[in-house]
PDB file of N, CA and C in Angstrom:
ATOM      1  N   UNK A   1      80.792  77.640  78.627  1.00  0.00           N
ATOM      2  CA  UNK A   1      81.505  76.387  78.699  1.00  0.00           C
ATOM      3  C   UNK A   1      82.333  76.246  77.428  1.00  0.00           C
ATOM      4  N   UNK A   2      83.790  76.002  77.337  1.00  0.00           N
ATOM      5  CA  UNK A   2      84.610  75.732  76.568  1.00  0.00           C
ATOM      6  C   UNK A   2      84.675  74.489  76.600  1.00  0.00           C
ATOM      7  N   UNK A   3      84.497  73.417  75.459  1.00  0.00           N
ATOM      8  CA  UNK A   3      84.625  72.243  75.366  1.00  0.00           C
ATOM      9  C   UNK A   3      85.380  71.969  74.063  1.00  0.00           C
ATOM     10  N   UNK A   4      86.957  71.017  74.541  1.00  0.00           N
ATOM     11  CA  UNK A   4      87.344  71.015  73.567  1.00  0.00           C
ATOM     12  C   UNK A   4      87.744  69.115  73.701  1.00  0.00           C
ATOM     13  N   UNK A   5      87.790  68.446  72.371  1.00  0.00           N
ATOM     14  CA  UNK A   5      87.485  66.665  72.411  1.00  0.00           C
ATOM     15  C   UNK A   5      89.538  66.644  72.187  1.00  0.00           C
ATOM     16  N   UNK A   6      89.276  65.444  72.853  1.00  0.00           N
ATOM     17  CA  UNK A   6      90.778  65.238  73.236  1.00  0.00           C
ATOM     18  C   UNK A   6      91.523  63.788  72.116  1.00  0.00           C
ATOM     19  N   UNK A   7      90.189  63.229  72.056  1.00  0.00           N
ATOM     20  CA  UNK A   7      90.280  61.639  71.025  1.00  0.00           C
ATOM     21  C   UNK A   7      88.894  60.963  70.836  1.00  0.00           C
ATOM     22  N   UNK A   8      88.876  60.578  70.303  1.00  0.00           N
ATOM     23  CA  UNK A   8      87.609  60.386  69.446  1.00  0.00           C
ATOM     24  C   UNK A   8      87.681  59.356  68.244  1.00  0.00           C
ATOM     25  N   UNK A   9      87.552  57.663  69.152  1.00  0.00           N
ATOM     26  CA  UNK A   9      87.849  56.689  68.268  1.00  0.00           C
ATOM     27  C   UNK A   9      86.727  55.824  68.144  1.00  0.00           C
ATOM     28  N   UNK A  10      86.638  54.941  67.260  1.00  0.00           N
ATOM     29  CA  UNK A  10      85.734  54.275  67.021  1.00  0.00           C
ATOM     30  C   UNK A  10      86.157  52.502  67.418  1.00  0.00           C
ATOM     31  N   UNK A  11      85.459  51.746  68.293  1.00  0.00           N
ATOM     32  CA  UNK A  11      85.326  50.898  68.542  1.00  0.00           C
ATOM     33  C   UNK A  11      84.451  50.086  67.962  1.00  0.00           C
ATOM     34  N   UNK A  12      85.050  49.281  66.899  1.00  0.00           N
ATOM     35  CA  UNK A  12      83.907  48.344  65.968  1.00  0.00           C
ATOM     36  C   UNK A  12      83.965  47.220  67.237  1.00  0.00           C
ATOM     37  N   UNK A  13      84.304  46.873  68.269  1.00  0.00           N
ATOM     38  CA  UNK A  13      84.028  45.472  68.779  1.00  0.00           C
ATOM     39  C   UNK A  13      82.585  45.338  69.784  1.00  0.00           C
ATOM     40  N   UNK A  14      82.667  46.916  70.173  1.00  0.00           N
ATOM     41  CA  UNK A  14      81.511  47.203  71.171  1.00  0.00           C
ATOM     42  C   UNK A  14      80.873  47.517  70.315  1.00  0.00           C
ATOM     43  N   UNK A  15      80.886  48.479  69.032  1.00  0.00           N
ATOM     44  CA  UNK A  15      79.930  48.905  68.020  1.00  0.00           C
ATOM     45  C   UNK A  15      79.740  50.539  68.668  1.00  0.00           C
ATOM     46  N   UNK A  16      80.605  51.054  68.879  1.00  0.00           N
ATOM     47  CA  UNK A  16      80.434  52.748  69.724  1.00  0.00           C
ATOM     48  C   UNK A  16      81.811  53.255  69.335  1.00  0.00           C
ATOM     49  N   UNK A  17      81.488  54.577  69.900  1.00  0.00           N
ATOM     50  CA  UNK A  17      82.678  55.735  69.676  1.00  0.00           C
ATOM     51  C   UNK A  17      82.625  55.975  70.617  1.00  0.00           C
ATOM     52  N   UNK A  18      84.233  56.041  71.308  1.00  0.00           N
ATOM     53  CA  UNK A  18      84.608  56.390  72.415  1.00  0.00           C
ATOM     54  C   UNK A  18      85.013  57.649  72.248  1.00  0.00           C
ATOM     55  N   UNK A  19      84.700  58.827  73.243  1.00  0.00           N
ATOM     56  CA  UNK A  19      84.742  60.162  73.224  1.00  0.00           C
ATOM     57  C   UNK A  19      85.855  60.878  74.138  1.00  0.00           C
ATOM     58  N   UNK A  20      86.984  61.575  74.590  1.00  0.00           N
ATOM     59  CA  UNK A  20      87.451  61.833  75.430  1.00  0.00           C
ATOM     60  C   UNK A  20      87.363  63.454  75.124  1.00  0.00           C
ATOM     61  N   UNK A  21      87.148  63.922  76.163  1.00  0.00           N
ATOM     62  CA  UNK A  21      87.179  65.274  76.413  1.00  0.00           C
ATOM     63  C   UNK A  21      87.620  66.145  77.072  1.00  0.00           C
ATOM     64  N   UNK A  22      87.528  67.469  77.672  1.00  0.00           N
ATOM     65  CA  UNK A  22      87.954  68.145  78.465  1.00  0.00           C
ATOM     66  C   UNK A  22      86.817  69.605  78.194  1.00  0.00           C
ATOM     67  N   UNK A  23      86.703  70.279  79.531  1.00  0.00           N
ATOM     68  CA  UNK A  23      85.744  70.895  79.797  1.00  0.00           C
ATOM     69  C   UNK A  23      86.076  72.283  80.925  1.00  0.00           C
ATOM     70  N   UNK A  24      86.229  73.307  80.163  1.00  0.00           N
ATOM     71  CA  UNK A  24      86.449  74.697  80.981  1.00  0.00           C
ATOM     72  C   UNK A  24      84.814  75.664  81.264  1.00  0.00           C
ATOM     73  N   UNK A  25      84.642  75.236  82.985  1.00  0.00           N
ATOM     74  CA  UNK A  25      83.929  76.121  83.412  1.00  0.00           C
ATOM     75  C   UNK A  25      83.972  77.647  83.505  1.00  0.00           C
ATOM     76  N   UNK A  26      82.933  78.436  83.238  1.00  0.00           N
ATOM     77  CA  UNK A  26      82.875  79.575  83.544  1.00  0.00           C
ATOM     78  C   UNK A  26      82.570  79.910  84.697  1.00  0.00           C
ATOM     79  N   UNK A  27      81.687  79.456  85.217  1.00  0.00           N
ATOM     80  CA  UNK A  27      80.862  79.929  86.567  1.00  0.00           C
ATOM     81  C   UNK A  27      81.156  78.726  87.453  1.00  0.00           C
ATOM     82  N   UNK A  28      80.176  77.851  87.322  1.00  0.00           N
ATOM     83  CA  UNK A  28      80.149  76.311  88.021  1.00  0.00           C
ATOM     84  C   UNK A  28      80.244  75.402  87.731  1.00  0.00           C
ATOM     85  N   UNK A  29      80.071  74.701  88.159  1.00  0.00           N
ATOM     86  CA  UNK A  29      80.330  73.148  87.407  1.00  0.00           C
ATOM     87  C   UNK A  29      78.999  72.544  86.704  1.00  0.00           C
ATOM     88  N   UNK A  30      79.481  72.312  85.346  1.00  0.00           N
ATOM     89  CA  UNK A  30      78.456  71.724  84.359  1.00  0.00           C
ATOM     90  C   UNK A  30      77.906  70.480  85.263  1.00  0.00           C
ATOM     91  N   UNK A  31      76.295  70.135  84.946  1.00  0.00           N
ATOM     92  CA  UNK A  31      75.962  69.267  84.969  1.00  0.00           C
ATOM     93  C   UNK A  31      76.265  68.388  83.672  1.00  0.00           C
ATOM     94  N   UNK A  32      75.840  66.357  84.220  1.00  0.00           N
ATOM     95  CA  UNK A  32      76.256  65.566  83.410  1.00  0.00           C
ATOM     96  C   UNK A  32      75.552  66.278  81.878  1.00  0.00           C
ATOM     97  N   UNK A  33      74.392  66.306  82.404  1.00  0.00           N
ATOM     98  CA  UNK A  33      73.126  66.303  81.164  1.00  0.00           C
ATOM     99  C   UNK A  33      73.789  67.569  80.525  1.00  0.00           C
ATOM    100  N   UNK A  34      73.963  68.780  80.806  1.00  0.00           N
ATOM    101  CA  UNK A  34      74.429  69.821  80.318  1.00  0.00           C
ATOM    102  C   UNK A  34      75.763  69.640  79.343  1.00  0.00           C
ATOM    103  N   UNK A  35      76.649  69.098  79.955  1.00  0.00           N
ATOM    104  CA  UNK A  35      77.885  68.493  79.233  1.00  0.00           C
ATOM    105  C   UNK A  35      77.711  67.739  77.554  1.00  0.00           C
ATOM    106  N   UNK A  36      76.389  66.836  78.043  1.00  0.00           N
ATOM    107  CA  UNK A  36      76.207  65.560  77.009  1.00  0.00           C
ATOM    108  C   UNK A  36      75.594  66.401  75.608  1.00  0.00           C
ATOM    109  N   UNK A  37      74.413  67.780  76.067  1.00  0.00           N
ATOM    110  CA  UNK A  37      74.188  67.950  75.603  1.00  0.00           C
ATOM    111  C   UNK A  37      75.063  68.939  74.253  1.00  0.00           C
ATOM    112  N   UNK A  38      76.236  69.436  75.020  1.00  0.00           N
ATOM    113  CA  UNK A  38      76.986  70.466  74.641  1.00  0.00           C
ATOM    114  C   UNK A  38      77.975  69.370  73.404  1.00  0.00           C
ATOM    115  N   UNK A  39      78.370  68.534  73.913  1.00  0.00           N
ATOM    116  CA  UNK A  39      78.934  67.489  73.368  1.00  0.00           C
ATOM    117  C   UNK A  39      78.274  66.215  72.223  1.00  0.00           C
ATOM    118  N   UNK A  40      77.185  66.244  72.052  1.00  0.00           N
ATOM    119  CA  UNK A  40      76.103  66.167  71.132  1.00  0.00           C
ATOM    120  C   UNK A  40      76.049  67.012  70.189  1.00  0.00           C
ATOM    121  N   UNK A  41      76.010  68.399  70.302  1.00  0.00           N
ATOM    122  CA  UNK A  41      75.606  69.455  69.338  1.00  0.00           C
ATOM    123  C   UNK A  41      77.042  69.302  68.932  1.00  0.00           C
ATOM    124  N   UNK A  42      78.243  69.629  69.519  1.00  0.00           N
ATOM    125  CA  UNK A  42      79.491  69.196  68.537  1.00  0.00           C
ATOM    126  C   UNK A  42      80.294  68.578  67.836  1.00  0.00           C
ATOM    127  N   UNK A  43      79.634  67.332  67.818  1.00  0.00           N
ATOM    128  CA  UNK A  43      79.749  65.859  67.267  1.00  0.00           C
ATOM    129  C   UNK A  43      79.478  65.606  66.648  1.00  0.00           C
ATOM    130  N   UNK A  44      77.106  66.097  66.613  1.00  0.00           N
ATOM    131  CA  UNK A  44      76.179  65.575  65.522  1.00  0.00           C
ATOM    132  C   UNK A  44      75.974  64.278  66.054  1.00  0.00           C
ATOM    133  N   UNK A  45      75.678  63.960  67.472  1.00  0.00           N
ATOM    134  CA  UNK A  45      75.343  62.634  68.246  1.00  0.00           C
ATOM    135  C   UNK A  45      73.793  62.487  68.334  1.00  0.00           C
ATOM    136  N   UNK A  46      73.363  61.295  68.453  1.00  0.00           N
ATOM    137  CA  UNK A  46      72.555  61.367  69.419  1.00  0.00           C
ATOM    138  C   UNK A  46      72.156  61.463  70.339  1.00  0.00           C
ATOM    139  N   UNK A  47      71.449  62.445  71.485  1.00  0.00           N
ATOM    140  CA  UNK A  47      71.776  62.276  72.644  1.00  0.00           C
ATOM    141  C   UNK A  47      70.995  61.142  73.712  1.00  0.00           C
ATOM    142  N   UNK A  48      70.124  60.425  72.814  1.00  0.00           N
ATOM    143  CA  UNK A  48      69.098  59.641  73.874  1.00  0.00           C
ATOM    144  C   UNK A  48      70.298  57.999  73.445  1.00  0.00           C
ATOM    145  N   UNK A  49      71.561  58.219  72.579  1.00  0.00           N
ATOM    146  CA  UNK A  49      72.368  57.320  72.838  1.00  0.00           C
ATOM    147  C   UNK A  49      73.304  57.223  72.841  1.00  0.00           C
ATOM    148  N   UNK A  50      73.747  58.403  73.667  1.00  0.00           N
ATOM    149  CA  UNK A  50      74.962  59.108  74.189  1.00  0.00           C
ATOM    150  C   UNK A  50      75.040  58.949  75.788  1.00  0.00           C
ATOM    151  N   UNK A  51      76.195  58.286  76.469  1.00  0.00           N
ATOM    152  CA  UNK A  51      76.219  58.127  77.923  1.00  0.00           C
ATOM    153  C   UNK A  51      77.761  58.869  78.506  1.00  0.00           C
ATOM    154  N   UNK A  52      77.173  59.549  79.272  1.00  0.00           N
ATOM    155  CA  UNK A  52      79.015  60.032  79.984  1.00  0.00           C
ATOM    156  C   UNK A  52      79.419  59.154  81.018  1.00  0.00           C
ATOM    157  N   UNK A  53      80.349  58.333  80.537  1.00  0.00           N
ATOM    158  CA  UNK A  53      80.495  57.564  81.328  1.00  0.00           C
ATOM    159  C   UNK A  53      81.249  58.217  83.076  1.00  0.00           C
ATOM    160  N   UNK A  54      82.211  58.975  82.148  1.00  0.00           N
ATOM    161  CA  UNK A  54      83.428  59.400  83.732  1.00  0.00           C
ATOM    162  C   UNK A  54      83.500  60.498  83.324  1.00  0.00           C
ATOM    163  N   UNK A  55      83.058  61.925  84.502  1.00  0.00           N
ATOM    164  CA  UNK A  55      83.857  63.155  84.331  1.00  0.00           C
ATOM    165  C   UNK A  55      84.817  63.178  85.968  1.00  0.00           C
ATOM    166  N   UNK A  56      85.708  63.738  85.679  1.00  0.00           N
ATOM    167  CA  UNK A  56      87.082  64.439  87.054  1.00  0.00           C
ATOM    168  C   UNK A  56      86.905  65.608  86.634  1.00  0.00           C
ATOM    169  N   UNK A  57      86.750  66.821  87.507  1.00  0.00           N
ATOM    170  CA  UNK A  57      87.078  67.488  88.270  1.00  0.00           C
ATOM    171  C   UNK A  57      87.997  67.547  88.914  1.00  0.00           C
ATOM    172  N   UNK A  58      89.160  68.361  88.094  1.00  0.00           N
ATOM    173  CA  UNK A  58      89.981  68.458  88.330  1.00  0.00           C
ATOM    174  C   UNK A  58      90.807  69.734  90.000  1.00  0.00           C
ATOM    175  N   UNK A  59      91.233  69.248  90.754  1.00  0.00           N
ATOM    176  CA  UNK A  59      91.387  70.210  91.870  1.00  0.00           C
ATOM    177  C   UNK A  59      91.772  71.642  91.747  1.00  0.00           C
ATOM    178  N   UNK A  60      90.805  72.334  92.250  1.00  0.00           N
ATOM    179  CA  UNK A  60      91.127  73.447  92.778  1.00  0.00           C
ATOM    180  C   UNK A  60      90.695  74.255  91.285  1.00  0.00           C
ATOM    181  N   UNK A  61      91.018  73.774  90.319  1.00  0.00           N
ATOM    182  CA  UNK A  61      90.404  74.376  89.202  1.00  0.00           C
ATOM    183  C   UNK A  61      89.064  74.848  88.162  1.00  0.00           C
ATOM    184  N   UNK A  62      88.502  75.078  87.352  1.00  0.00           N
ATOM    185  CA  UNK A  62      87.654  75.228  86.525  1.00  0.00           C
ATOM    186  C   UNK A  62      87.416  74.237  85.347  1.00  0.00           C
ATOM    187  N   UNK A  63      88.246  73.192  85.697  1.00  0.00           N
ATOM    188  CA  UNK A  63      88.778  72.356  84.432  1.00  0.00           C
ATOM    189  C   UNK A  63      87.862  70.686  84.699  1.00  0.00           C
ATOM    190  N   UNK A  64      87.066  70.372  83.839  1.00  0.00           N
ATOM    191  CA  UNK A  64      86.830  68.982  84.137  1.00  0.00           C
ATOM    192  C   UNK A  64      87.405  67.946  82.753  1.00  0.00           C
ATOM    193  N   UNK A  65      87.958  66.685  83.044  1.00  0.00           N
ATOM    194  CA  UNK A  65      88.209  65.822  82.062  1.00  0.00           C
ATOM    195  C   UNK A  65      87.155  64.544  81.912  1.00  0.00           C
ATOM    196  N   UNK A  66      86.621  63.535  80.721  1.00  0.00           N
ATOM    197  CA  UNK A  66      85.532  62.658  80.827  1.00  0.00           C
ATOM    198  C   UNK A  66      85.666  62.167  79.737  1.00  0.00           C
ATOM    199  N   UNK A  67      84.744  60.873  79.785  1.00  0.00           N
ATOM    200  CA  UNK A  67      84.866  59.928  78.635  1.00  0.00           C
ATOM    201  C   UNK A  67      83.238  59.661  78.508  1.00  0.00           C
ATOM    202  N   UNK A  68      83.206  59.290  77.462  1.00  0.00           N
ATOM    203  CA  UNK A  68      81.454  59.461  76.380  1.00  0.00           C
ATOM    204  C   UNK A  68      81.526  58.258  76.033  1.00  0.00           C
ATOM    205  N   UNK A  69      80.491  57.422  75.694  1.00  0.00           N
ATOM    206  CA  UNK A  69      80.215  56.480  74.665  1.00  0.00           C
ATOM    207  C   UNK A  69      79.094  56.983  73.901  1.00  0.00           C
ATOM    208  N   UNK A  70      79.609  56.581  72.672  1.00  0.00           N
ATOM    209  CA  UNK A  70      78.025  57.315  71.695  1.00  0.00           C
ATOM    210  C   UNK A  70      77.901  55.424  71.082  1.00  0.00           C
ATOM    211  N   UNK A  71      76.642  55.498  70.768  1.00  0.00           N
ATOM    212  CA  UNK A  71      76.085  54.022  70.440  1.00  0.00           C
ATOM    213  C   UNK A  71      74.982  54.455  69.088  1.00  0.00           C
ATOM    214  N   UNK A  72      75.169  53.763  68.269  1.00  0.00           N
ATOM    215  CA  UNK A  72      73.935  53.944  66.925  1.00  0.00           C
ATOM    216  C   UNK A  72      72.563  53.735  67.300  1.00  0.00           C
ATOM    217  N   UNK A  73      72.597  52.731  68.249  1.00  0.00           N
ATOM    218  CA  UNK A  73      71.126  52.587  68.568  1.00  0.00           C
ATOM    219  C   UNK A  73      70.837  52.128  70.287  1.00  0.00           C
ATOM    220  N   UNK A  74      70.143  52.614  70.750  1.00  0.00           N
ATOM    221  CA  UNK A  74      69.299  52.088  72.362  1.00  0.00           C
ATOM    222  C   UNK A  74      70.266  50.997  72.517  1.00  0.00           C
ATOM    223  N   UNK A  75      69.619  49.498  71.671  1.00  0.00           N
ATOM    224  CA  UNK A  75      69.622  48.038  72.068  1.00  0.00           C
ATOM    225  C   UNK A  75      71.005  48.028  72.079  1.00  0.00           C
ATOM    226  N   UNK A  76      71.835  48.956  71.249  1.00  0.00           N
ATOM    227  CA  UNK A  76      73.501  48.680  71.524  1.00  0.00           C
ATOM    228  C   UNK A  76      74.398  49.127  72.697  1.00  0.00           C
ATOM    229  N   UNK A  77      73.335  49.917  73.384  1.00  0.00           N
ATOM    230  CA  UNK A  77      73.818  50.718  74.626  1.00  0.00           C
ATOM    231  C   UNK A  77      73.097  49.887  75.109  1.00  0.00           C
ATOM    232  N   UNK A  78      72.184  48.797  75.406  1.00  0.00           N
ATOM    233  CA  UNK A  78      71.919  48.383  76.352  1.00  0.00           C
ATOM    234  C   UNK A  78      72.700  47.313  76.266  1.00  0.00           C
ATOM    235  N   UNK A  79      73.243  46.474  75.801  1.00  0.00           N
ATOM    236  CA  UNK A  79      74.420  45.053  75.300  1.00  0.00           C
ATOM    237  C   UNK A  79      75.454  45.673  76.105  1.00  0.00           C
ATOM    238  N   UNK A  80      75.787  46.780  76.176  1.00  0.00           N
ATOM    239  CA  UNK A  80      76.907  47.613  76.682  1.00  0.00           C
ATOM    240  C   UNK A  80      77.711  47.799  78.171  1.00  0.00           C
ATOM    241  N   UNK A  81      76.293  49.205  78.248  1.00  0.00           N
ATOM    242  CA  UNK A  81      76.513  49.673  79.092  1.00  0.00           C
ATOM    243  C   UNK A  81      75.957  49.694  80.341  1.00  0.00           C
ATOM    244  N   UNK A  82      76.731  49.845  81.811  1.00  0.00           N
ATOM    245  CA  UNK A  82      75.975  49.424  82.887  1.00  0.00           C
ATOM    246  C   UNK A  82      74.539  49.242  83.271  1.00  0.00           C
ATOM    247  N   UNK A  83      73.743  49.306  83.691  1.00  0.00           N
ATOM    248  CA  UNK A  83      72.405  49.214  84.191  1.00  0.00           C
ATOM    249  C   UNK A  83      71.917  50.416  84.788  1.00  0.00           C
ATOM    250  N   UNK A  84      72.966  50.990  85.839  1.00  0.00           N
ATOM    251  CA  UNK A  84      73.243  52.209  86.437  1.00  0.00           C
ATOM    252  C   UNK A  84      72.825  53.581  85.656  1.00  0.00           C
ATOM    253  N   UNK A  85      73.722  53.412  84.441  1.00  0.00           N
ATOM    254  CA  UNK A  85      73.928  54.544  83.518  1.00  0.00           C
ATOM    255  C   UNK A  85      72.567  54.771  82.668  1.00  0.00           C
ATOM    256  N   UNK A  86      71.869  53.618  82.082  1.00  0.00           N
ATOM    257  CA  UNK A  86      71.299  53.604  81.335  1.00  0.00           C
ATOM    258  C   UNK A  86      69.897  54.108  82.002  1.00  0.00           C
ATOM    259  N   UNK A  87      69.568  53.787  83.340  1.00  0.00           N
ATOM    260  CA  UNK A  87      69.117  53.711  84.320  1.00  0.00           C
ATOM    261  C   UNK A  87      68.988  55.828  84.714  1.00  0.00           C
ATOM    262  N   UNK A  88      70.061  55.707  84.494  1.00  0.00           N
ATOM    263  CA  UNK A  88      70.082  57.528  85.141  1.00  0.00           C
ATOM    264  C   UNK A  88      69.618  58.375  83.673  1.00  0.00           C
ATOM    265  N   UNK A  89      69.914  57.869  82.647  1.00  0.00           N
ATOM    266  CA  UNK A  89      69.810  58.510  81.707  1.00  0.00           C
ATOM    267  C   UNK A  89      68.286  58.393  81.073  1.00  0.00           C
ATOM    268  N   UNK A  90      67.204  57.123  81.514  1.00  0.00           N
ATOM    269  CA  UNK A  90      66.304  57.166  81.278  1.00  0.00           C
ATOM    270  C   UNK A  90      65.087  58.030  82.120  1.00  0.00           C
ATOM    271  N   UNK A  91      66.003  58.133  83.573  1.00  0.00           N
ATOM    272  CA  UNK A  91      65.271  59.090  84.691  1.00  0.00           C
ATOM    273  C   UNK A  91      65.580  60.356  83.779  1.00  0.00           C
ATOM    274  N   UNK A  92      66.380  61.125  83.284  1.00  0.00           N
ATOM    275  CA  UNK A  92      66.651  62.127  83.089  1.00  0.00           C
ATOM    276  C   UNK A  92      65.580  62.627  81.761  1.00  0.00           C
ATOM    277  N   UNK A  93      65.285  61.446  80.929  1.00  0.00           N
ATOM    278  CA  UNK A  93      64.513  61.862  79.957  1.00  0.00           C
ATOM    279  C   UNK A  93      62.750  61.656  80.489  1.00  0.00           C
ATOM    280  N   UNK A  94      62.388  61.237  81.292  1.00  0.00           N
ATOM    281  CA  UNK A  94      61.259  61.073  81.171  1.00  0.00           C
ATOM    282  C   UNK A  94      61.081  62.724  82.772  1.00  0.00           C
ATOM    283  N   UNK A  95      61.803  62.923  83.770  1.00  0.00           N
ATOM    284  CA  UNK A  95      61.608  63.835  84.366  1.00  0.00           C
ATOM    285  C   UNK A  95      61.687  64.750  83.409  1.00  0.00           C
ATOM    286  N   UNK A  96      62.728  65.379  83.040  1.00  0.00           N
ATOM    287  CA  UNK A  96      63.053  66.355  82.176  1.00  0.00           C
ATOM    288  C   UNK A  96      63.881  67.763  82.623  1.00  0.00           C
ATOM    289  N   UNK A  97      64.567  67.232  83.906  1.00  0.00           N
ATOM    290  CA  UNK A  97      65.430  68.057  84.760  1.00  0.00           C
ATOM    291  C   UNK A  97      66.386  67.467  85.217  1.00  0.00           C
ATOM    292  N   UNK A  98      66.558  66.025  84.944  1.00  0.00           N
ATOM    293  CA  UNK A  98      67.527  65.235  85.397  1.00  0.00           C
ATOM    294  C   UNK A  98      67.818  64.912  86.701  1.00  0.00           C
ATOM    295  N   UNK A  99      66.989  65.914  87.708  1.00  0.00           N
ATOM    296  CA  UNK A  99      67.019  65.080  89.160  1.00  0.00           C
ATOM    297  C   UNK A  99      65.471  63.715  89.538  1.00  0.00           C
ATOM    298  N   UNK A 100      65.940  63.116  90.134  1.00  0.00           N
ATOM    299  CA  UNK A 100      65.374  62.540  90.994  1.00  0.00           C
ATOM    300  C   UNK A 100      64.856  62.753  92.046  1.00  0.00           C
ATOM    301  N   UNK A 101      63.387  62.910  91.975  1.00  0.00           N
ATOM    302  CA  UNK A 101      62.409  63.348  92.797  1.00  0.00           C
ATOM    303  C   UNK A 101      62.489  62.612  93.857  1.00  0.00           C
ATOM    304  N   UNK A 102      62.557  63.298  95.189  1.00  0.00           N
ATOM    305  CA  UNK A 102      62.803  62.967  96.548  1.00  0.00           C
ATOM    306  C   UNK A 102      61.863  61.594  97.116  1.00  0.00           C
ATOM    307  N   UNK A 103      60.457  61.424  96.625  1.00  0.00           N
ATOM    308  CA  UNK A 103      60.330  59.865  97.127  1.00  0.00           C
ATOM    309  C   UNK A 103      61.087  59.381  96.153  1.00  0.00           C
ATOM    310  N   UNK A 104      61.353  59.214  95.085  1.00  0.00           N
ATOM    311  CA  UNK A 104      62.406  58.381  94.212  1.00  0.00           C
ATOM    312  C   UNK A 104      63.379  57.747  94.789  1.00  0.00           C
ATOM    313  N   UNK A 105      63.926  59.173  95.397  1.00  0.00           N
ATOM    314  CA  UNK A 105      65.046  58.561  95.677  1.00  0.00           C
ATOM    315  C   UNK A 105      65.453  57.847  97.267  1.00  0.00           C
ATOM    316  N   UNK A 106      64.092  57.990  98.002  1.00  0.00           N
ATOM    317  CA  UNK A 106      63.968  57.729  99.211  1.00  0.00           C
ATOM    318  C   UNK A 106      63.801  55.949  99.254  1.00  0.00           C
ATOM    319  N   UNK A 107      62.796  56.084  97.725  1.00  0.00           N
ATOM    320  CA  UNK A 107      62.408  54.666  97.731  1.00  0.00           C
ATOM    321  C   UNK A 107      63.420  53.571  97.222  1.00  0.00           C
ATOM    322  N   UNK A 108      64.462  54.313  96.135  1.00  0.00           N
ATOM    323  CA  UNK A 108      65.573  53.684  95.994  1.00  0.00           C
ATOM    324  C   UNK A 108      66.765  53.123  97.126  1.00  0.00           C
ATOM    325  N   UNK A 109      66.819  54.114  98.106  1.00  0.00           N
ATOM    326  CA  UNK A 109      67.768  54.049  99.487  1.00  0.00           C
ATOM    327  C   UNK A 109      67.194  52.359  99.791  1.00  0.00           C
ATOM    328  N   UNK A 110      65.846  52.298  99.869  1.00  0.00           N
ATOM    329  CA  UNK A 110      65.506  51.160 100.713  1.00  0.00           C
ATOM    330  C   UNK A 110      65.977  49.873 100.491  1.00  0.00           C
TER     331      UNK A 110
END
């Protein structure tokens, strides 16, 4: 995975750094968690308060584009950011594979 950051500003009003990126597959398409993590190690982030907000997949290509929020602490990503996100990202740390185990997600449908 070639990952190269496109802008990378700091938002004192939310209290985060907004991340923009871009992302060249080799094989397949990165997962979120895979991405965050790749993008963490090149930053010097945290990743338990690091959220991807949007990746595209771009057509027909190897190429994905996305936007990050990095936050100093939990409680500032939770003031923040959706419910959804914070929500997927806490499934991801306590499974430790990032999917959602099939009654999970059966029981969520309901």
């Amino acid at each position: 995975m070639d990952m190269s950051i496109l802008s990378d500003e700091e938002n004192k009003t939310l209290n985060r750094r907004e991340i923009e990126f871009a992302v060249v597959q080799e094989a397949s398409t990165e997962s979120r968690e895979e991405i965050k993590i790749e993008l963490c190690k090149k930053l010097n982030l945290n990743p338990d308060c690091t959220v991807i907000s949007t990746i595209h997949q771009e057509f027909g290509m190897r190429r994905s584009r996305g936007t990050a929020h990095s936050y100093k602490s939990k409680e500032e990503m939770g003031k923040t950011e959706p419910k959804y996100l914070i929500d997927r990202l806490s499934k991801k740390n306590k499974d430790g594979s990032g999917a959602a185990k099939p009654e999970e997600a059966a029981s969520e449908k309901k």
